[in-house]
PDB file of N, CA and C in Angstrom:
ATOM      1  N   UNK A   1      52.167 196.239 138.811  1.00  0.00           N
ATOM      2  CA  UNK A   1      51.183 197.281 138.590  1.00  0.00           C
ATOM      3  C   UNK A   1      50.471 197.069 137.254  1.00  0.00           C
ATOM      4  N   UNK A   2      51.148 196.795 136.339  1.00  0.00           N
ATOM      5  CA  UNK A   2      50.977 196.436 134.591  1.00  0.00           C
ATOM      6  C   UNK A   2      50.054 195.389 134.672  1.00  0.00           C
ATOM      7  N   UNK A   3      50.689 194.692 135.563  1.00  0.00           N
ATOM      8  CA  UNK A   3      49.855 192.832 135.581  1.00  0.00           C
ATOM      9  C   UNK A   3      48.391 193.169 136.291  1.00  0.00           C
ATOM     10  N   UNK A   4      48.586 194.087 137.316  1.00  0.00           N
ATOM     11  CA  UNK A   4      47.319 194.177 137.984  1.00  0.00           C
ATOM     12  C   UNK A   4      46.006 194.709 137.402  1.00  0.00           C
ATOM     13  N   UNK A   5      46.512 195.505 136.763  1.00  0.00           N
ATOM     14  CA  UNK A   5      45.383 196.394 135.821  1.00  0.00           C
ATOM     15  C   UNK A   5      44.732 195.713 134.713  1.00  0.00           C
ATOM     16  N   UNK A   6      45.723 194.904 134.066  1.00  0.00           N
ATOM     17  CA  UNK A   6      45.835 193.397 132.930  1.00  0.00           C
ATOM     18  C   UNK A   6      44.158 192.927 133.605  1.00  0.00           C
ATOM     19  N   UNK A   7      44.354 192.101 135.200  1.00  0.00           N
ATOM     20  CA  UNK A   7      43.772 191.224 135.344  1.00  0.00           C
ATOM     21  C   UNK A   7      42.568 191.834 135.296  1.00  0.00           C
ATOM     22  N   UNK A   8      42.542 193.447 135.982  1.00  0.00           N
ATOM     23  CA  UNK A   8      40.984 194.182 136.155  1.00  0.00           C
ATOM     24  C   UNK A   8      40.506 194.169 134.770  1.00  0.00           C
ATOM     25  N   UNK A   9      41.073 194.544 134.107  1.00  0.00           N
ATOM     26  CA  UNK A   9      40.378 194.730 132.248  1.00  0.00           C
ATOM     27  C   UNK A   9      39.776 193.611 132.279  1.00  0.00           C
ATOM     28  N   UNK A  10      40.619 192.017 132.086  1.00  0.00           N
ATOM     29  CA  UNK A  10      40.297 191.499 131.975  1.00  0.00           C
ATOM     30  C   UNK A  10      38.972 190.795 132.198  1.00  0.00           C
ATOM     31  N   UNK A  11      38.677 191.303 133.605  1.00  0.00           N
ATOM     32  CA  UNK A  11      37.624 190.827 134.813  1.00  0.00           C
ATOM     33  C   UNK A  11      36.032 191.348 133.879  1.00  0.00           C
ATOM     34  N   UNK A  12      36.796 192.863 133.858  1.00  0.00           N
ATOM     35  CA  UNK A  12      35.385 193.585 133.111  1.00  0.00           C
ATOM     36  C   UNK A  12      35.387 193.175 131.938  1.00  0.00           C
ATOM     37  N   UNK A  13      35.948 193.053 130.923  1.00  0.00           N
ATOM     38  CA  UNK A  13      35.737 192.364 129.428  1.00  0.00           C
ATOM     39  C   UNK A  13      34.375 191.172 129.852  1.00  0.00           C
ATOM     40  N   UNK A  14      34.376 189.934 130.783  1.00  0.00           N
ATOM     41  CA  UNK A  14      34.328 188.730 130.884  1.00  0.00           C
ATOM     42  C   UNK A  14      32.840 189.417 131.321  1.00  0.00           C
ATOM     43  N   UNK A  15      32.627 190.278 132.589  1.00  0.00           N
ATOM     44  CA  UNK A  15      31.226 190.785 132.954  1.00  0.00           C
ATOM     45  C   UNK A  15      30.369 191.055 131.437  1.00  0.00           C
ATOM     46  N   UNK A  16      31.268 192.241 130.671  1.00  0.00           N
ATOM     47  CA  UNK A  16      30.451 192.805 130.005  1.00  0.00           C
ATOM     48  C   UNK A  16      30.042 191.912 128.632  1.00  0.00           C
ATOM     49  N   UNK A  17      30.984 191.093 128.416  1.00  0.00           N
ATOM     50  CA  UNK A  17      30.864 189.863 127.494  1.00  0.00           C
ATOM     51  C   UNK A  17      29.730 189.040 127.968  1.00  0.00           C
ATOM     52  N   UNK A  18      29.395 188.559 129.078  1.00  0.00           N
ATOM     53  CA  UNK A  18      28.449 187.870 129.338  1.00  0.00           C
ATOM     54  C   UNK A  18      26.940 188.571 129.328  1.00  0.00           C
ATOM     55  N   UNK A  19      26.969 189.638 129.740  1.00  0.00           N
ATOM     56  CA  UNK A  19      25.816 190.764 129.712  1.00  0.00           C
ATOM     57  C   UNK A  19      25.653 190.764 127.867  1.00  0.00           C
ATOM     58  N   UNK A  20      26.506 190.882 127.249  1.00  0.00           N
ATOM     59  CA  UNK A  20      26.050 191.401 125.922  1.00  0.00           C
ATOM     60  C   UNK A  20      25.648 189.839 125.482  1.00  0.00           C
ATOM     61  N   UNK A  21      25.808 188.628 125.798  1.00  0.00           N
ATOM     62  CA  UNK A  21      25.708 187.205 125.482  1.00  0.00           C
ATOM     63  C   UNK A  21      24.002 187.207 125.799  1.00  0.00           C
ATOM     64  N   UNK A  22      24.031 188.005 126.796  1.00  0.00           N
ATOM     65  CA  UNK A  22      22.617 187.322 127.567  1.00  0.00           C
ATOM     66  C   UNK A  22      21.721 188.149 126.539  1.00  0.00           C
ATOM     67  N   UNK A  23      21.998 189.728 126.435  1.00  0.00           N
ATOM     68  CA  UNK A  23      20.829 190.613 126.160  1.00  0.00           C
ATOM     69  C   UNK A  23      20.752 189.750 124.834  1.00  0.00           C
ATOM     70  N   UNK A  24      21.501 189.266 123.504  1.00  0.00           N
ATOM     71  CA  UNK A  24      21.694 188.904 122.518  1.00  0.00           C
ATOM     72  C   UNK A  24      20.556 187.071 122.292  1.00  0.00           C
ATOM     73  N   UNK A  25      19.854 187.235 123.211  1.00  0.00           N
ATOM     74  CA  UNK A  25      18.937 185.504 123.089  1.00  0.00           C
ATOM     75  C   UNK A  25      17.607 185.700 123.796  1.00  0.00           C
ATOM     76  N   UNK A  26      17.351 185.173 123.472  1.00  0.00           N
ATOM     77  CA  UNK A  26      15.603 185.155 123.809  1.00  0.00           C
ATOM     78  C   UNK A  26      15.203 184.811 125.422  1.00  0.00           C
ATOM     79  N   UNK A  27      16.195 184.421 125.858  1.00  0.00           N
ATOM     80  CA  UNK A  27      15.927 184.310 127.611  1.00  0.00           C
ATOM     81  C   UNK A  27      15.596 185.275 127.658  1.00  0.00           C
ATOM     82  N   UNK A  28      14.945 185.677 129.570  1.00  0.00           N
ATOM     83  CA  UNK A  28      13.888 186.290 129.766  1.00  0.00           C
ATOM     84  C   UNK A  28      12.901 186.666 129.778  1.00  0.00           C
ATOM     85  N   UNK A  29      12.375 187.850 130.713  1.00  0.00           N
ATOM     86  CA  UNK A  29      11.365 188.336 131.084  1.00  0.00           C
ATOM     87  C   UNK A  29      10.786 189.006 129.391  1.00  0.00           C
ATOM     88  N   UNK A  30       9.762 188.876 129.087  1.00  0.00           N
ATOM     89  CA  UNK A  30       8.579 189.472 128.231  1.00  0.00           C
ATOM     90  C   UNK A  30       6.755 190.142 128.701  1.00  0.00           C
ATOM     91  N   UNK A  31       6.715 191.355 128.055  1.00  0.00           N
ATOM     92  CA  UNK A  31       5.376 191.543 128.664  1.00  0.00           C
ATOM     93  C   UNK A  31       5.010 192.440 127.807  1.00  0.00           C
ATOM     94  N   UNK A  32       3.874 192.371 127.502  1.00  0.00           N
ATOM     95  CA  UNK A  32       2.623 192.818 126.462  1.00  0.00           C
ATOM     96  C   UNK A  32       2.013 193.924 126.682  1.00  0.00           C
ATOM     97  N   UNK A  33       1.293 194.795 125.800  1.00  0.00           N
ATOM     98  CA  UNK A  33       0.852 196.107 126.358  1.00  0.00           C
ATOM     99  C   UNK A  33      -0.488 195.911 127.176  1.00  0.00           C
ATOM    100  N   UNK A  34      -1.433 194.598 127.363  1.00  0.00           N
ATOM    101  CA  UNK A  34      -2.342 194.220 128.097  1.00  0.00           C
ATOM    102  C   UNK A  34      -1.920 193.629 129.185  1.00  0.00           C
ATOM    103  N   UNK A  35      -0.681 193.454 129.644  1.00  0.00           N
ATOM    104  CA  UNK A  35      -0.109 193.311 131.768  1.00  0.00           C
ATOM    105  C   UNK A  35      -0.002 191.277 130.780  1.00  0.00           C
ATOM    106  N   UNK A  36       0.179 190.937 129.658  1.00  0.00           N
ATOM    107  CA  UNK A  36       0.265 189.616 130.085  1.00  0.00           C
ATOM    108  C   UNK A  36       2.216 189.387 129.807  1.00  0.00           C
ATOM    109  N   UNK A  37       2.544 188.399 130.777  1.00  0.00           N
ATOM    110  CA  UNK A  37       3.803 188.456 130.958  1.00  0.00           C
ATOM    111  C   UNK A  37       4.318 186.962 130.490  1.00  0.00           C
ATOM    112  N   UNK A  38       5.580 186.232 130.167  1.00  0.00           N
ATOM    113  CA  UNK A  38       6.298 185.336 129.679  1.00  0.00           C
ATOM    114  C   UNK A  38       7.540 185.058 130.151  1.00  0.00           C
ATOM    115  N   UNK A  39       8.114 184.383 130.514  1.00  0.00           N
ATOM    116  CA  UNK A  39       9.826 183.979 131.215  1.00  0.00           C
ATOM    117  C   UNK A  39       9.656 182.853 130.695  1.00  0.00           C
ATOM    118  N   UNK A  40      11.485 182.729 129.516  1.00  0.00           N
ATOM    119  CA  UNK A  40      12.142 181.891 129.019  1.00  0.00           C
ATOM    120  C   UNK A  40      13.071 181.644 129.889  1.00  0.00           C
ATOM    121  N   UNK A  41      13.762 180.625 129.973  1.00  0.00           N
ATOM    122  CA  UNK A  41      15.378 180.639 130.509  1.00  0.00           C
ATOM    123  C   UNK A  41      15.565 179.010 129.679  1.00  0.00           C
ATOM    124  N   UNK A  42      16.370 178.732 128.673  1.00  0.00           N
ATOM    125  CA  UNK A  42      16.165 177.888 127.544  1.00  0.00           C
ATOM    126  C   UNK A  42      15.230 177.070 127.444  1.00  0.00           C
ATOM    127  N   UNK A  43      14.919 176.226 127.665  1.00  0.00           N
ATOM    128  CA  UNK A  43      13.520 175.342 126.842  1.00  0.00           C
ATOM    129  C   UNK A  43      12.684 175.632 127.564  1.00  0.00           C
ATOM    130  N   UNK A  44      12.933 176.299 128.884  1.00  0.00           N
ATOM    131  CA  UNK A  44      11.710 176.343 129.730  1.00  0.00           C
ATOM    132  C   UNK A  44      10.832 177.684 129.736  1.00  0.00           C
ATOM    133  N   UNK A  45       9.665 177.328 129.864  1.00  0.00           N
ATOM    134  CA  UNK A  45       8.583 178.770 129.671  1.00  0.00           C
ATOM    135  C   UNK A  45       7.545 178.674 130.910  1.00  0.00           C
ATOM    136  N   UNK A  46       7.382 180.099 131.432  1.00  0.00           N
ATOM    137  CA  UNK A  46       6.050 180.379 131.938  1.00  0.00           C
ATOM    138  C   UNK A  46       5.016 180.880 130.961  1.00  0.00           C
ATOM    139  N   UNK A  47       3.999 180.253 130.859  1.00  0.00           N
ATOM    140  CA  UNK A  47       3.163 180.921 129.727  1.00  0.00           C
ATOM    141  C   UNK A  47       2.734 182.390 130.568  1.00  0.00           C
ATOM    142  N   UNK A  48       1.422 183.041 129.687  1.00  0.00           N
ATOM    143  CA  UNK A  48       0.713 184.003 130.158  1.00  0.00           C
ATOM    144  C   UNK A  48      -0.329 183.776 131.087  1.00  0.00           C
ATOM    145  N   UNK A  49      -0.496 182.418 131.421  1.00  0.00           N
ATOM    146  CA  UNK A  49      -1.398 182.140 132.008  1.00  0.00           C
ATOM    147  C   UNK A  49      -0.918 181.117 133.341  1.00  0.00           C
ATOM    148  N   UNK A  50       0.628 181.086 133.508  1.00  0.00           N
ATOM    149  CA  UNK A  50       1.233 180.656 134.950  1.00  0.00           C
ATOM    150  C   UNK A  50       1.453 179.098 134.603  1.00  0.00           C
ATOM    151  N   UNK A  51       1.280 178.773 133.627  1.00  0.00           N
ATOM    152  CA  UNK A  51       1.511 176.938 133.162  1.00  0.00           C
ATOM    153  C   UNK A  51       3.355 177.418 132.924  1.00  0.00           C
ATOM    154  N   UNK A  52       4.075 175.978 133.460  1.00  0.00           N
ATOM    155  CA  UNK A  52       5.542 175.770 133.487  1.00  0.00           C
ATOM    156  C   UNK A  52       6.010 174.857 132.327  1.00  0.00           C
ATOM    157  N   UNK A  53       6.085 174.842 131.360  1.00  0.00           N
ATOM    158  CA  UNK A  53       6.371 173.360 130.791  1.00  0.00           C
ATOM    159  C   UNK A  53       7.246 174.097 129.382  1.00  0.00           C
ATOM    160  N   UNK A  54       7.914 173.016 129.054  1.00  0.00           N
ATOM    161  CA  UNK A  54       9.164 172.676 128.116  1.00  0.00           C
ATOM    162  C   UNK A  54       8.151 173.232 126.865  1.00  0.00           C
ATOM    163  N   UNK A  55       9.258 173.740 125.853  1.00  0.00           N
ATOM    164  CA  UNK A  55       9.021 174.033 124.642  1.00  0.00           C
ATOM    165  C   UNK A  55      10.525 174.411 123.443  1.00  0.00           C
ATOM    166  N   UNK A  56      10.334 174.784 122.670  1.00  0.00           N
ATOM    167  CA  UNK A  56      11.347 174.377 121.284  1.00  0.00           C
ATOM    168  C   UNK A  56      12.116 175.671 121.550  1.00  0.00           C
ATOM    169  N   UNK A  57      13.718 175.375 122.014  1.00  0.00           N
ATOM    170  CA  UNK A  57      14.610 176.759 121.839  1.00  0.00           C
ATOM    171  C   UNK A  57      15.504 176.832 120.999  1.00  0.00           C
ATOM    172  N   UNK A  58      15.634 178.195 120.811  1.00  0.00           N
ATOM    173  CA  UNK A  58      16.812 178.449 120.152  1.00  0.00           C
ATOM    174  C   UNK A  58      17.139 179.683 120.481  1.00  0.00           C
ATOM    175  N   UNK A  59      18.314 179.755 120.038  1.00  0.00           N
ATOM    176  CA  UNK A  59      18.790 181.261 121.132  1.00  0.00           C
ATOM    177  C   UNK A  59      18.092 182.622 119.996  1.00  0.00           C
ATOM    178  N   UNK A  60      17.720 182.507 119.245  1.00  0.00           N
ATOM    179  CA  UNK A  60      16.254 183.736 118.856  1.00  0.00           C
ATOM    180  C   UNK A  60      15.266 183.138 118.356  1.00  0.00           C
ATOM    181  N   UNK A  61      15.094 182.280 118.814  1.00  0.00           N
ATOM    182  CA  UNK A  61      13.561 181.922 118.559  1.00  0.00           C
ATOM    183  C   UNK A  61      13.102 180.666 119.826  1.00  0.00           C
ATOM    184  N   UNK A  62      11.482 180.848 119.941  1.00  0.00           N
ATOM    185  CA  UNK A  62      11.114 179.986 120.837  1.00  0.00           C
ATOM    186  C   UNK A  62       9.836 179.319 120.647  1.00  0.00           C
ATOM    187  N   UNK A  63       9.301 178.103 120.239  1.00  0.00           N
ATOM    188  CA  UNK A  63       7.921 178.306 119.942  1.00  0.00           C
ATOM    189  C   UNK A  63       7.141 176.895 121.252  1.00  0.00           C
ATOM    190  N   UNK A  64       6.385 177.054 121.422  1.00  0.00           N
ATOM    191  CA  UNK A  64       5.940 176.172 122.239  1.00  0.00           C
ATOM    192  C   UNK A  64       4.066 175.967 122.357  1.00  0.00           C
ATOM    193  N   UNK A  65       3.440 174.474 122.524  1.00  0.00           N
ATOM    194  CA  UNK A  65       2.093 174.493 122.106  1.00  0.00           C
ATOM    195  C   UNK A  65       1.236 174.887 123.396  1.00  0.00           C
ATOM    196  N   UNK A  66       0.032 175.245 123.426  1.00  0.00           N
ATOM    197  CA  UNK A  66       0.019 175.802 125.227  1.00  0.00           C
ATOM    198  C   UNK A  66      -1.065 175.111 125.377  1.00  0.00           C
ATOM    199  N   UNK A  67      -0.626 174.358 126.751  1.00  0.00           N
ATOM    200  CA  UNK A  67      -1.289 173.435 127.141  1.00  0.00           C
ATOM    201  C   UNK A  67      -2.587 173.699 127.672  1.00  0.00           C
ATOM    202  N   UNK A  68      -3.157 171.828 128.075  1.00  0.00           N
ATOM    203  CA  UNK A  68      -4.514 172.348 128.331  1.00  0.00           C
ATOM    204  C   UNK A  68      -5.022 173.208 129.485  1.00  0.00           C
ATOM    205  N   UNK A  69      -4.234 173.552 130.021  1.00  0.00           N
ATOM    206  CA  UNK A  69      -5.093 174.156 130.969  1.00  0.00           C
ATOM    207  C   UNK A  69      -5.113 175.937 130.832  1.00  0.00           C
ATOM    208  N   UNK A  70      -4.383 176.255 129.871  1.00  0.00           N
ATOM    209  CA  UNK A  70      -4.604 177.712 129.298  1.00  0.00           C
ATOM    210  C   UNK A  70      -5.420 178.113 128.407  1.00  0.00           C
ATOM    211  N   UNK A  71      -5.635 179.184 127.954  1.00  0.00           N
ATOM    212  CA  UNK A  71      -6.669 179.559 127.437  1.00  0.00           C
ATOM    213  C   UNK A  71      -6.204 179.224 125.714  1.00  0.00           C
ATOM    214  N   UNK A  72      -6.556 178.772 124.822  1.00  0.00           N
ATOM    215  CA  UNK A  72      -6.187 178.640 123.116  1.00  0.00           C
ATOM    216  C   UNK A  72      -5.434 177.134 123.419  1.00  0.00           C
ATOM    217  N   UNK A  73      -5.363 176.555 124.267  1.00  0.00           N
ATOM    218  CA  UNK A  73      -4.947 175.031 124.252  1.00  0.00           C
ATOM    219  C   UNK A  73      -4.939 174.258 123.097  1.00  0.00           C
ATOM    220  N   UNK A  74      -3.612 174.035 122.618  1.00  0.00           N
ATOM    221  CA  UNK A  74      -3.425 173.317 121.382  1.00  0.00           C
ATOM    222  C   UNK A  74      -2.941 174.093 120.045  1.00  0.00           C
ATOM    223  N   UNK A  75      -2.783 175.322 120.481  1.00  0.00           N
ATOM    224  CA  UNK A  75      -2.472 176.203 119.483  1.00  0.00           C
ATOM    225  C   UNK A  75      -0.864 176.534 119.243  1.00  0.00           C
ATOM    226  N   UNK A  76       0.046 176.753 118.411  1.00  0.00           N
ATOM    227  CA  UNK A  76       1.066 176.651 118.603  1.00  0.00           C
ATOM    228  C   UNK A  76       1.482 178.180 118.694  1.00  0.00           C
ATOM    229  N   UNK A  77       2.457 178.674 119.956  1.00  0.00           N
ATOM    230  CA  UNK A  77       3.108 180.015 119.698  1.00  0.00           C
ATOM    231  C   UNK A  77       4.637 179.670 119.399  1.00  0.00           C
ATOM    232  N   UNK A  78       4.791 180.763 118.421  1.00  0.00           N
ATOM    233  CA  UNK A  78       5.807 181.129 118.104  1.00  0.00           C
ATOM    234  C   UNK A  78       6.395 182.343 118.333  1.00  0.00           C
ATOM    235  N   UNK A  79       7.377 182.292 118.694  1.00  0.00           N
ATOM    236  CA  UNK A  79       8.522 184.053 119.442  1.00  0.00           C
ATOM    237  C   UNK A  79       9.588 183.964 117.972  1.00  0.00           C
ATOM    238  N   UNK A  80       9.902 185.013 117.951  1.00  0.00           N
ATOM    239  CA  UNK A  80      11.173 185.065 117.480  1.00  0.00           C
ATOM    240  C   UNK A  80      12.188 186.561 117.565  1.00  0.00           C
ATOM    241  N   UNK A  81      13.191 186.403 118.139  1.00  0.00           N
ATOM    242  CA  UNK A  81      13.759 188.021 118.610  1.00  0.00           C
ATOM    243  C   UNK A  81      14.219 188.989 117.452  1.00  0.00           C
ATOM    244  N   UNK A  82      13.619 190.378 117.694  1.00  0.00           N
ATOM    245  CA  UNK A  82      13.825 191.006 116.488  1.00  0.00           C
ATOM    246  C   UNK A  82      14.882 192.144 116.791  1.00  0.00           C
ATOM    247  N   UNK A  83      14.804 192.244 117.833  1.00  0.00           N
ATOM    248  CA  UNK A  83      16.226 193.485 118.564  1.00  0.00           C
ATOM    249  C   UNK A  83      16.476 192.427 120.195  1.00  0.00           C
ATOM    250  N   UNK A  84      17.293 192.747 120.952  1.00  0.00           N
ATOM    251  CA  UNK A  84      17.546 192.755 122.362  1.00  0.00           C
ATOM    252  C   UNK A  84      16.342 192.889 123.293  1.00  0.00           C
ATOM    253  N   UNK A  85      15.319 193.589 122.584  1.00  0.00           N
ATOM    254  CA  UNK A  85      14.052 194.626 123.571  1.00  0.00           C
ATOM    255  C   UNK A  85      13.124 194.029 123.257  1.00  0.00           C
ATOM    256  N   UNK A  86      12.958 193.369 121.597  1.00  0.00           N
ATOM    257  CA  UNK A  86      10.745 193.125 120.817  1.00  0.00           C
ATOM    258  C   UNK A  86      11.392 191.395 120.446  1.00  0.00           C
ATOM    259  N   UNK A  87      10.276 191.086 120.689  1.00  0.00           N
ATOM    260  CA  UNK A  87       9.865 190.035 120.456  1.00  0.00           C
ATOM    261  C   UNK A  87       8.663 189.526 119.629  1.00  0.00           C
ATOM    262  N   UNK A  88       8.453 189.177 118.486  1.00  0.00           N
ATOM    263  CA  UNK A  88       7.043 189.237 117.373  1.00  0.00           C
ATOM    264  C   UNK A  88       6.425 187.483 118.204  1.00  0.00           C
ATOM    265  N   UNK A  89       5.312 187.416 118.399  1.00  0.00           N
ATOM    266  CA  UNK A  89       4.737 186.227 119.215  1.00  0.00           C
ATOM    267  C   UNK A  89       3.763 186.325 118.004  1.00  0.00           C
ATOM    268  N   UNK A  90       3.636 185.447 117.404  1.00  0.00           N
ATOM    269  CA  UNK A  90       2.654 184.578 116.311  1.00  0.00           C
ATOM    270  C   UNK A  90       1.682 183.556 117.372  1.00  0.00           C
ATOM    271  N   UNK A  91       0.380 183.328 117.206  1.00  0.00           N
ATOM    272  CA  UNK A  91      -0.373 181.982 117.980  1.00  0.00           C
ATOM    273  C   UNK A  91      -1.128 181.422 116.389  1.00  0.00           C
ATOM    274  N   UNK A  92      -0.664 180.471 116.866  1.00  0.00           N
ATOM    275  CA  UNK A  92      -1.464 179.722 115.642  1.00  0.00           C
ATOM    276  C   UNK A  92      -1.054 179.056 114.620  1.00  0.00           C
ATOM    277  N   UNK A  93       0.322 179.582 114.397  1.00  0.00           N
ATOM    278  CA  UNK A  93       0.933 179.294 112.956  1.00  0.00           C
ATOM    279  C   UNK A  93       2.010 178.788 112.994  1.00  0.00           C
ATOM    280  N   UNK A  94       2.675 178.442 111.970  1.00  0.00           N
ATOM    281  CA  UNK A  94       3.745 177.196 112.239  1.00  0.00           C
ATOM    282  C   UNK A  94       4.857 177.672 112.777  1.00  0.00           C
ATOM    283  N   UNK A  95       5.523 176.732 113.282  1.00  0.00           N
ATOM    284  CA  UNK A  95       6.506 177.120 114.112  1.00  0.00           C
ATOM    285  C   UNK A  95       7.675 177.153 113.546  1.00  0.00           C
ATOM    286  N   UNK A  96       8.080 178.561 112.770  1.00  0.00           N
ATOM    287  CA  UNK A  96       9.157 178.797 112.450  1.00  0.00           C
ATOM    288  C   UNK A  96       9.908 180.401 112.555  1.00  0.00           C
ATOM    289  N   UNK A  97      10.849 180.785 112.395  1.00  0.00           N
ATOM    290  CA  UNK A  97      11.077 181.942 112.692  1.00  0.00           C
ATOM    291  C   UNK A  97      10.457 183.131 111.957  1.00  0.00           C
ATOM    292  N   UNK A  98       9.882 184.088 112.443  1.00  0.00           N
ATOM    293  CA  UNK A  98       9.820 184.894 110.943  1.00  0.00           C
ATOM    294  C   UNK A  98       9.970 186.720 111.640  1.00  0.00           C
ATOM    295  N   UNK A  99      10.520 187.411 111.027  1.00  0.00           N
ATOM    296  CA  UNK A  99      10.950 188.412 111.382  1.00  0.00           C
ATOM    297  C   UNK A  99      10.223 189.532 110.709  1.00  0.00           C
ATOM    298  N   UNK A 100       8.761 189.222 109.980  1.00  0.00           N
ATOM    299  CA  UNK A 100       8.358 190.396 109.367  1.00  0.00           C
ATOM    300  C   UNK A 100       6.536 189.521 109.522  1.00  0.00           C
ATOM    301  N   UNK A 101       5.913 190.963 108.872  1.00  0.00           N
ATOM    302  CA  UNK A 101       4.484 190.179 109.206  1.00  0.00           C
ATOM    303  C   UNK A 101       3.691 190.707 110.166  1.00  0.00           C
ATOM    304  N   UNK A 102       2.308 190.119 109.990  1.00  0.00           N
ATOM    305  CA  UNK A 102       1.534 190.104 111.522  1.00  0.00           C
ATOM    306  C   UNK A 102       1.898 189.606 112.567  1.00  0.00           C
ATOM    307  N   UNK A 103       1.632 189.919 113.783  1.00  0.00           N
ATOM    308  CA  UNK A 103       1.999 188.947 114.864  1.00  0.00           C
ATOM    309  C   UNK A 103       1.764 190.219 115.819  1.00  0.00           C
ATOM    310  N   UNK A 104       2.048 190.115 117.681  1.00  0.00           N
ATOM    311  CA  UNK A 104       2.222 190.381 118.516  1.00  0.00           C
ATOM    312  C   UNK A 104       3.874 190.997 118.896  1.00  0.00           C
ATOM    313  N   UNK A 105       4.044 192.204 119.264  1.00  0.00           N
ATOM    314  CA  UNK A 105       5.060 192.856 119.686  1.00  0.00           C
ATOM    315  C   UNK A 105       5.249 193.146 121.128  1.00  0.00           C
ATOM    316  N   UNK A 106       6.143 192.102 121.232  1.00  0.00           N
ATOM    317  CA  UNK A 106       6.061 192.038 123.008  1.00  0.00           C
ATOM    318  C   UNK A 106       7.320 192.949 123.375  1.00  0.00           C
ATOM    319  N   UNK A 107       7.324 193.113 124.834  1.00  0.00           N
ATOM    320  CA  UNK A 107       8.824 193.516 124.870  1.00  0.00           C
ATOM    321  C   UNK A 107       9.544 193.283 126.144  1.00  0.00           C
ATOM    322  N   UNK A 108      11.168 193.604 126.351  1.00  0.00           N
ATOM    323  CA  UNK A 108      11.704 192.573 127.540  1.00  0.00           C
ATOM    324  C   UNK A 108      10.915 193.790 128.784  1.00  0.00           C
ATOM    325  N   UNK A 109      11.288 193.103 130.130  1.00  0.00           N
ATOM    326  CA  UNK A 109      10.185 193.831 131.067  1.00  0.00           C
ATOM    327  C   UNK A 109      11.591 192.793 131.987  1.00  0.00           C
ATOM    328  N   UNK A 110      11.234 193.449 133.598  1.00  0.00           N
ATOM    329  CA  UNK A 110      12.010 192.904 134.586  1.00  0.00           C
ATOM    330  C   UNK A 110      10.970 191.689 135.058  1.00  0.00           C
ATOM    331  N   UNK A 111      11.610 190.670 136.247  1.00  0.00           N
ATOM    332  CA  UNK A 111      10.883 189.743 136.649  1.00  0.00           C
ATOM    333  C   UNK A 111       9.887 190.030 137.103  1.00  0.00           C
ATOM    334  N   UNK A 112       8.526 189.287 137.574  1.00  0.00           N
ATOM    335  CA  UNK A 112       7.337 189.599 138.527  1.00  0.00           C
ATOM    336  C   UNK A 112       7.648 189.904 139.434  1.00  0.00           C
ATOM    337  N   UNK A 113       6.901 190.492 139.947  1.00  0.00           N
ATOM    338  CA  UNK A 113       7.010 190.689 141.572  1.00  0.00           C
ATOM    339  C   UNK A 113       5.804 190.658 142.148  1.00  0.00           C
ATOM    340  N   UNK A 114       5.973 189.906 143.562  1.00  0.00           N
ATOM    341  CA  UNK A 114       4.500 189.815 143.973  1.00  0.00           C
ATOM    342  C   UNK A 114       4.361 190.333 145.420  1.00  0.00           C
TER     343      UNK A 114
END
């Protein structure tokens, strides 16, 4: 009975450990107060404009250059996570973390749906 209950704790520790792992990194869904939207899942990005391609991770920060076929092509964005929820998106400027400043305040949002 002792052992059984052991293993259930256990079970839920491991769920809720992984949930607090995930909310804690820059993966995911992002979206802007103008409908434009973003999905990380580590190096990989959807921009705002539906382009798929590789860019620079780290588990709170993400920066990546946006290619040609989007709109500011060649410009570098930078993310960097400031809670679980905002995300500050810099375009233009170097790609490093920064947690204060001008920039864009995005925030997490569920997947698209179409």
């Amino acid at each position: 009975m002792v052992r059984g209950r052991l293993v259930w704790m256990t079970a839920g520790l491991i769920v809720v450990g992984a949930a607090a792992a995930r909310a804690d990194a820059i993966d995911g869904h992002w979206c802007f107060t103008d409908g434009q939207r973003i999905s990380i899942q580590g190096p990989a990005i959807v921009t705002p404009a539906g382009s798929r391609i590789q860019g620079d991770y780290a588990r709170h920060f993400f920066s990546y250059v946006v290619p040609e076929a989007d709109p500011g092509a060649g410009q570098t964005v930078s993310m960097t996570l400031l809670n679980e929820d905002t995300v500050r998106l810099r375009i233009g400027t170097a790609a490093a973390p920064s947690y204060d400043g001008p920039g864009e305040i995005w925030h997490r949002c569920g997947p698209p749906t179409s």
